[in-house]
N, C-alpha and C. Protein backbone atom coordinates (compact mmCIF):
# COMPACT_ATOMS: atom_id res chain seq x y z
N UNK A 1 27.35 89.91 36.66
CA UNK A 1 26.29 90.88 36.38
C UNK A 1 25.22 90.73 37.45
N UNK A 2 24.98 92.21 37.77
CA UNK A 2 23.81 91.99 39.19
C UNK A 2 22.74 91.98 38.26
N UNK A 3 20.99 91.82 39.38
CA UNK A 3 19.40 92.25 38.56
C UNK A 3 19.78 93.30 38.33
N UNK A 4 20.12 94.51 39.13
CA UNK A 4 20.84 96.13 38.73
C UNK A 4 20.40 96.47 37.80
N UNK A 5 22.13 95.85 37.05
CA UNK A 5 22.52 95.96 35.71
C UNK A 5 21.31 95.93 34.83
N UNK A 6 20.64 94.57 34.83
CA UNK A 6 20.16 94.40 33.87
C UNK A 6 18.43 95.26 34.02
N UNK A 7 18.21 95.10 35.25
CA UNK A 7 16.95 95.84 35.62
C UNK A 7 17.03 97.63 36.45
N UNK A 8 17.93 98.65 35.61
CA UNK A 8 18.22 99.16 35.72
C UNK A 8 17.09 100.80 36.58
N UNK A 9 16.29 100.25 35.96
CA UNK A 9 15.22 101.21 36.49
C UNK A 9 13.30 99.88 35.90
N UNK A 10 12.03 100.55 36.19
CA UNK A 10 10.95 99.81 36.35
C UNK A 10 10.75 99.35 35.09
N UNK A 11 10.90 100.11 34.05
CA UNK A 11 10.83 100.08 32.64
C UNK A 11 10.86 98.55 32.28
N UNK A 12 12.18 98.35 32.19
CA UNK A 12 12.91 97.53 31.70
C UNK A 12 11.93 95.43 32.07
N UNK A 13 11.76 95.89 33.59
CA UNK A 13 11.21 94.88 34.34
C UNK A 13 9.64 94.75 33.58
N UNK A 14 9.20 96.47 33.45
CA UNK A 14 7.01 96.40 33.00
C UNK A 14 7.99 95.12 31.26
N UNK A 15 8.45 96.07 30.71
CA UNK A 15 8.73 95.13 29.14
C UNK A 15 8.87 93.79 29.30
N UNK A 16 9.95 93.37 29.77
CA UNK A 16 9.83 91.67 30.18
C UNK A 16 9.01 91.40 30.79
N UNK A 17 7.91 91.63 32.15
CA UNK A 17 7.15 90.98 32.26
C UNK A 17 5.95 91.08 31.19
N UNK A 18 5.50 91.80 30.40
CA UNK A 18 4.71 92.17 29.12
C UNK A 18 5.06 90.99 27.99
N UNK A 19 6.47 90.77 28.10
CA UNK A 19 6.65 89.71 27.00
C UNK A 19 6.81 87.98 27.57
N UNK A 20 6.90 88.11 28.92
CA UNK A 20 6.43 86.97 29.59
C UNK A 20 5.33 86.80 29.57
N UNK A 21 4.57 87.68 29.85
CA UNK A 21 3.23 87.62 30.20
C UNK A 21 2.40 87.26 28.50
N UNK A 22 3.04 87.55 27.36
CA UNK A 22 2.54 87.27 26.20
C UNK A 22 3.35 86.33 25.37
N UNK A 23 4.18 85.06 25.86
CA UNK A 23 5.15 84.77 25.38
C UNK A 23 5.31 83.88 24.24
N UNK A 24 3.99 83.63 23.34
CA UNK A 24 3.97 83.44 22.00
C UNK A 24 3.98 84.16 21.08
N UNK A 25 3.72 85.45 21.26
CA UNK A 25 3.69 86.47 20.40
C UNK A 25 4.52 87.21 20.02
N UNK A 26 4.46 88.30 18.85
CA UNK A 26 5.61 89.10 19.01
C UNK A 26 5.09 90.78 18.50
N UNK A 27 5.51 91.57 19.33
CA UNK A 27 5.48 93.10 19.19
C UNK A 27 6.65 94.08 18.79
N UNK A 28 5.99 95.35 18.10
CA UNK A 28 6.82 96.37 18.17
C UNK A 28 7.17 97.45 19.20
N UNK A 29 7.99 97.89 19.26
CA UNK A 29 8.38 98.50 20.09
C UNK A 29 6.96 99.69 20.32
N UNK A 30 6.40 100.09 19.70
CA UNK A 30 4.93 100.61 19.38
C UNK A 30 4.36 100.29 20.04
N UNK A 31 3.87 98.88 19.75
CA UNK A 31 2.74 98.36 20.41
C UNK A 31 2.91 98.10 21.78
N UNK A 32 4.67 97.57 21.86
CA UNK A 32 4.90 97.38 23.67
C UNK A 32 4.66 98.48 24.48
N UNK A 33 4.72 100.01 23.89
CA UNK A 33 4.86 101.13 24.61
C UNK A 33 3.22 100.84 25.09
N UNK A 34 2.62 101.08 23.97
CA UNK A 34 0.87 101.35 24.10
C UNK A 34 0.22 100.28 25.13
N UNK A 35 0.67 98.94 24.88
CA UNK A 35 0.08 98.04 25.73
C UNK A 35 0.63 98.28 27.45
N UNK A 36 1.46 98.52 27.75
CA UNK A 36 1.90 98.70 28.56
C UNK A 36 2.22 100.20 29.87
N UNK A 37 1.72 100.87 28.78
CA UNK A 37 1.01 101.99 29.29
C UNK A 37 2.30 103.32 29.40
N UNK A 38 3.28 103.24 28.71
CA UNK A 38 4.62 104.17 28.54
C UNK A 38 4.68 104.73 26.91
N UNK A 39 5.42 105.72 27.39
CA UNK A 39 5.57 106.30 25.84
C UNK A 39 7.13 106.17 25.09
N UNK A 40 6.91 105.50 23.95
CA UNK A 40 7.68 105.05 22.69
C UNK A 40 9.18 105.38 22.93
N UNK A 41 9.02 106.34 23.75
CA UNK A 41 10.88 106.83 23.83
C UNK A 41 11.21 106.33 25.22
N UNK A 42 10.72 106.43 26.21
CA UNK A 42 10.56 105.70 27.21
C UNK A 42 11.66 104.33 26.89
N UNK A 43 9.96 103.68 26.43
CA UNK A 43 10.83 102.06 25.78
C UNK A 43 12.14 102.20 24.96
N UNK A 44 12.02 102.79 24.12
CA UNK A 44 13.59 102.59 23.16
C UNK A 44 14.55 102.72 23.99
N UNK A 45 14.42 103.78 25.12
CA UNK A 45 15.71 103.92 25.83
C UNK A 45 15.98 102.56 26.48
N UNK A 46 15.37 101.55 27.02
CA UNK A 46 15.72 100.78 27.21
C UNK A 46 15.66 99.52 26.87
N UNK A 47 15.30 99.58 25.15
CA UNK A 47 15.13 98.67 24.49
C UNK A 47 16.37 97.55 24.71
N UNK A 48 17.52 98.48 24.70
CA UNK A 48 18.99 98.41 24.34
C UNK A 48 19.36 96.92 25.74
N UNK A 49 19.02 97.05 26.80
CA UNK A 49 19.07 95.80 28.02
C UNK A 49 18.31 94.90 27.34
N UNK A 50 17.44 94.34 26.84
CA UNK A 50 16.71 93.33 26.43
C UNK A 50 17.48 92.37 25.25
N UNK A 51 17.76 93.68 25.13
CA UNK A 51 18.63 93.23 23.35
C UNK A 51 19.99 92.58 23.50
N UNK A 52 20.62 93.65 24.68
CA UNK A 52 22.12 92.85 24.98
C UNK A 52 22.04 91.80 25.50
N UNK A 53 21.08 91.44 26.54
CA UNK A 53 20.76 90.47 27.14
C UNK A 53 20.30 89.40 26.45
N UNK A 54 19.88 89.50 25.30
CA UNK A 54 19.10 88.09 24.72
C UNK A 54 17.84 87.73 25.06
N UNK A 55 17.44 88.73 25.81
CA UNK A 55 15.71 88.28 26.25
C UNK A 55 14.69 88.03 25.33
N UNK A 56 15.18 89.45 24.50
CA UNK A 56 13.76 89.30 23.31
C UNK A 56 14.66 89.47 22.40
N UNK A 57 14.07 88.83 21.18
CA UNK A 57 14.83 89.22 19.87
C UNK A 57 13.96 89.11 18.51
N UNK A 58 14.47 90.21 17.46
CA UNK A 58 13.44 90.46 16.60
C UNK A 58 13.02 88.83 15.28
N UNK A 59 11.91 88.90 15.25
CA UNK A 59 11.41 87.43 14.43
C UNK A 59 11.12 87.69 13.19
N UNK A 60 10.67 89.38 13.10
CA UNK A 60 10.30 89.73 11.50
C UNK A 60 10.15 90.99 11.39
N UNK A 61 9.67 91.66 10.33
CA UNK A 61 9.65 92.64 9.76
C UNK A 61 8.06 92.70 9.49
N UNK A 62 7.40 94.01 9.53
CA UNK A 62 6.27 94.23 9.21
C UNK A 62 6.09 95.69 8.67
N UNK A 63 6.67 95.52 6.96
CA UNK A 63 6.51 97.26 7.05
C UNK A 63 7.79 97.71 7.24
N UNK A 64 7.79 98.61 8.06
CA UNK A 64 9.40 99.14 8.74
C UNK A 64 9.20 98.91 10.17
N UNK A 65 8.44 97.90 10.88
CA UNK A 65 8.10 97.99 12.29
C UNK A 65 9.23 96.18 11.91
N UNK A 66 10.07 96.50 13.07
CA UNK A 66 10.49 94.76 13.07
C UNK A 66 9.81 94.53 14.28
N UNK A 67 9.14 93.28 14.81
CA UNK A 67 8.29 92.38 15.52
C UNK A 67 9.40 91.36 16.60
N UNK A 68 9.26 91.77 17.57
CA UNK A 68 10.37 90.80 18.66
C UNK A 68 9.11 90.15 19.40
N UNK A 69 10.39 89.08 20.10
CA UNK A 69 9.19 88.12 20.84
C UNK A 69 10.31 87.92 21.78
N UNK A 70 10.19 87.00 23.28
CA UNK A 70 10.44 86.54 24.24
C UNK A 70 11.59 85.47 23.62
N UNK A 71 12.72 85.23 23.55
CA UNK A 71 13.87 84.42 23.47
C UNK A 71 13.81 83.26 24.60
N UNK A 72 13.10 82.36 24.16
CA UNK A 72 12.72 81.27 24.52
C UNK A 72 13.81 80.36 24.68
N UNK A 73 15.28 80.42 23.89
CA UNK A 73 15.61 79.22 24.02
C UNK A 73 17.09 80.27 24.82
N UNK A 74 16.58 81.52 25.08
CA UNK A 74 17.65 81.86 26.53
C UNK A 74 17.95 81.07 27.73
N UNK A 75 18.85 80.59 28.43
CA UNK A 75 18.28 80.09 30.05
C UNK A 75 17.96 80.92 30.57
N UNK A 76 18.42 82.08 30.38
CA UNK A 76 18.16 82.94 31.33
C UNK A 76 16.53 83.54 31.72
N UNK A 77 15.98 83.75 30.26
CA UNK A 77 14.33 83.61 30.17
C UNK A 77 13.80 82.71 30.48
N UNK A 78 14.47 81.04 30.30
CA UNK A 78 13.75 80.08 30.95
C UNK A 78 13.46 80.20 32.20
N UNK A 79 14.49 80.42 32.99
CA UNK A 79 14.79 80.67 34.52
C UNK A 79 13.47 81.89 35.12
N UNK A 80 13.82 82.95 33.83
CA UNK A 80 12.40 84.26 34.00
C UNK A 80 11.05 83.47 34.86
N UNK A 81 11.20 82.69 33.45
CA UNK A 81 9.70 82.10 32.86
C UNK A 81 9.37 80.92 34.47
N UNK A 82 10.19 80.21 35.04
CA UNK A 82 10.30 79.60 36.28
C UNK A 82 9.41 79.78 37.37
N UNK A 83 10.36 81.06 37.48
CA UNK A 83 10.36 82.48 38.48
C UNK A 83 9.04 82.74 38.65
N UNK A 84 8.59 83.38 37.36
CA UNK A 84 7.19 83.63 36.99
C UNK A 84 6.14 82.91 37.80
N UNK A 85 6.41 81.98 37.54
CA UNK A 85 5.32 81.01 37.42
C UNK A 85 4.77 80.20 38.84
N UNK A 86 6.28 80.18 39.36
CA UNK A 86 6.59 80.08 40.79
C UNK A 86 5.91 81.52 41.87
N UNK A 87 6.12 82.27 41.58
CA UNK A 87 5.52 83.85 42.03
C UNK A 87 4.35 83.96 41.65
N UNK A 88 3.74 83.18 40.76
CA UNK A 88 2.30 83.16 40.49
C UNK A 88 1.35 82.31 41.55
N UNK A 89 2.26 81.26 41.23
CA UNK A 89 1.35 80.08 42.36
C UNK A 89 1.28 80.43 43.93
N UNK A 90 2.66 81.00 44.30
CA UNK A 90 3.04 81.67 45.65
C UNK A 90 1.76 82.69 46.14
N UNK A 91 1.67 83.86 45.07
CA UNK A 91 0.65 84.87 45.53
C UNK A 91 -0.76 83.65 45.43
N UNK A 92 -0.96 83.28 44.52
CA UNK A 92 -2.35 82.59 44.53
C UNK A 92 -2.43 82.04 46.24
N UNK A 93 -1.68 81.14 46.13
CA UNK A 93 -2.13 80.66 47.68
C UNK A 93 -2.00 81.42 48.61
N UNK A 94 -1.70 82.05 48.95
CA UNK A 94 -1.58 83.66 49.55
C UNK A 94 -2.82 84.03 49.89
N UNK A 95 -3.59 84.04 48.24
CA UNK A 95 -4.56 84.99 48.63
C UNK A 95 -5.60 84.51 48.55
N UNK A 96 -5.47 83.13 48.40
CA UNK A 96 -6.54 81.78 48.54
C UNK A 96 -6.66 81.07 50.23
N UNK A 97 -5.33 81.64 50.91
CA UNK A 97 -5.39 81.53 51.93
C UNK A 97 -5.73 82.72 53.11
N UNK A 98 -5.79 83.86 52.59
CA UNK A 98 -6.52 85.07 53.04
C UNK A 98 -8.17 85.22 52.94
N UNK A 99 -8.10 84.60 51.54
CA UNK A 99 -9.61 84.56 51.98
C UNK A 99 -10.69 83.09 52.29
N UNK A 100 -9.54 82.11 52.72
CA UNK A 100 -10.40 81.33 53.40
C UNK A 100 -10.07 81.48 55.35
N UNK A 101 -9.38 82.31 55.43
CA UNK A 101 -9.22 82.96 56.97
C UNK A 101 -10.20 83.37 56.86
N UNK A 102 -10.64 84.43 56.05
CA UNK A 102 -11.71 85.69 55.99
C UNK A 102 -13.32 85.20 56.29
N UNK A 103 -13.28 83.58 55.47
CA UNK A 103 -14.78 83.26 55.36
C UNK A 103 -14.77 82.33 56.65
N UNK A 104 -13.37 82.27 57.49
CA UNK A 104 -13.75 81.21 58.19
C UNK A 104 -14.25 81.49 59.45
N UNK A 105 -13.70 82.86 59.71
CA UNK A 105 -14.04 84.42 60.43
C UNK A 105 -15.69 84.69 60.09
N UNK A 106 -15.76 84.91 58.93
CA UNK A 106 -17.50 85.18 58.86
C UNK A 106 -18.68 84.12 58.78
N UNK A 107 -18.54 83.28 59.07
CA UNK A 107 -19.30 81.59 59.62
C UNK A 107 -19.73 81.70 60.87
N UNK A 108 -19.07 82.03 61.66
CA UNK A 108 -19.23 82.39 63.23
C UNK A 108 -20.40 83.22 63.07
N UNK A 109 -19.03 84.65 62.81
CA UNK A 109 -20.37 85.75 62.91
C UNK A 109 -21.56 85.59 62.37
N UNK A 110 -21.73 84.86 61.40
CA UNK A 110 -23.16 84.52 60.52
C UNK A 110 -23.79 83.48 61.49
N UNK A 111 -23.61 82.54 62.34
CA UNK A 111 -24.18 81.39 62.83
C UNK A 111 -24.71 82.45 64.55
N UNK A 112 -23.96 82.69 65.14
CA UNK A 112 -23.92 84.04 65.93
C UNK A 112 -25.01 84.68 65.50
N UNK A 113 -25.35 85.42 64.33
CA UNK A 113 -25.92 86.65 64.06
C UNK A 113 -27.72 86.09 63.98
N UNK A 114 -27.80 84.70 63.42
CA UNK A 114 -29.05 83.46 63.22
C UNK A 114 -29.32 83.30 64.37
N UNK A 115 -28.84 82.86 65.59
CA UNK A 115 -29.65 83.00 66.63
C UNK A 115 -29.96 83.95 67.47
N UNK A 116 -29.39 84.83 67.30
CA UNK A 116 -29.45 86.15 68.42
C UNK A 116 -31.21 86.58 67.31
């Protein structure tokens, strides 16, 4: 199975990172649409990859809304969750290192600008 498959179009990718990004909790398909900024049919259509996959899976019932959360004891979400976290620290220094170029660039010009 390729990412492809499983990340078939953007959808699929905003939902898992939404349930990475919240990964104690658990939502309805409702609330994932709304938080995430898509509409309800949207998501259902590709509820169906998450589900085959084992990513998220439902924890309860609320009402007639059942409540899924992040499938924690997937590897494959572990691996997500890795990834994540690894791509987090990556951009940080990135852009911790962009902007100490930036200030190291404007020291000059500021010491420069004091005596003139």
């Amino acid at each position: 199975m390729t990412l492809e498959n499983i990340f078939p179009d953007n959808t699929v990718a905003k939902i898992l990172d939404f349930f990475i990004d919240h990964k104690n909790y658990d939502y309805n398909k409702n609330e994932v649409a709304r938080y995430i900024g898509l509409n309800r049919m949207t998501v259902t259509r590709n509820w169906k990859v998450l589900e085959e996959n084992e990513f998220i899976k439902p924890v309860r019932k609320i009402a007639n809304a059942v409540q899924y959360a992040l499938n924690l004891d997937n590897p494959v979400v572990k691996k997500l969750l890795e990834f994540d976290w690894e791509l987090t620290k990556y951009r940080s220094l990135k852009i911790a290192d962009k902007e100490l170029a930036e200030e190291r660039l404007a020291v000059p010009r500021k010491a420069a600008e004091e005596k003139a």
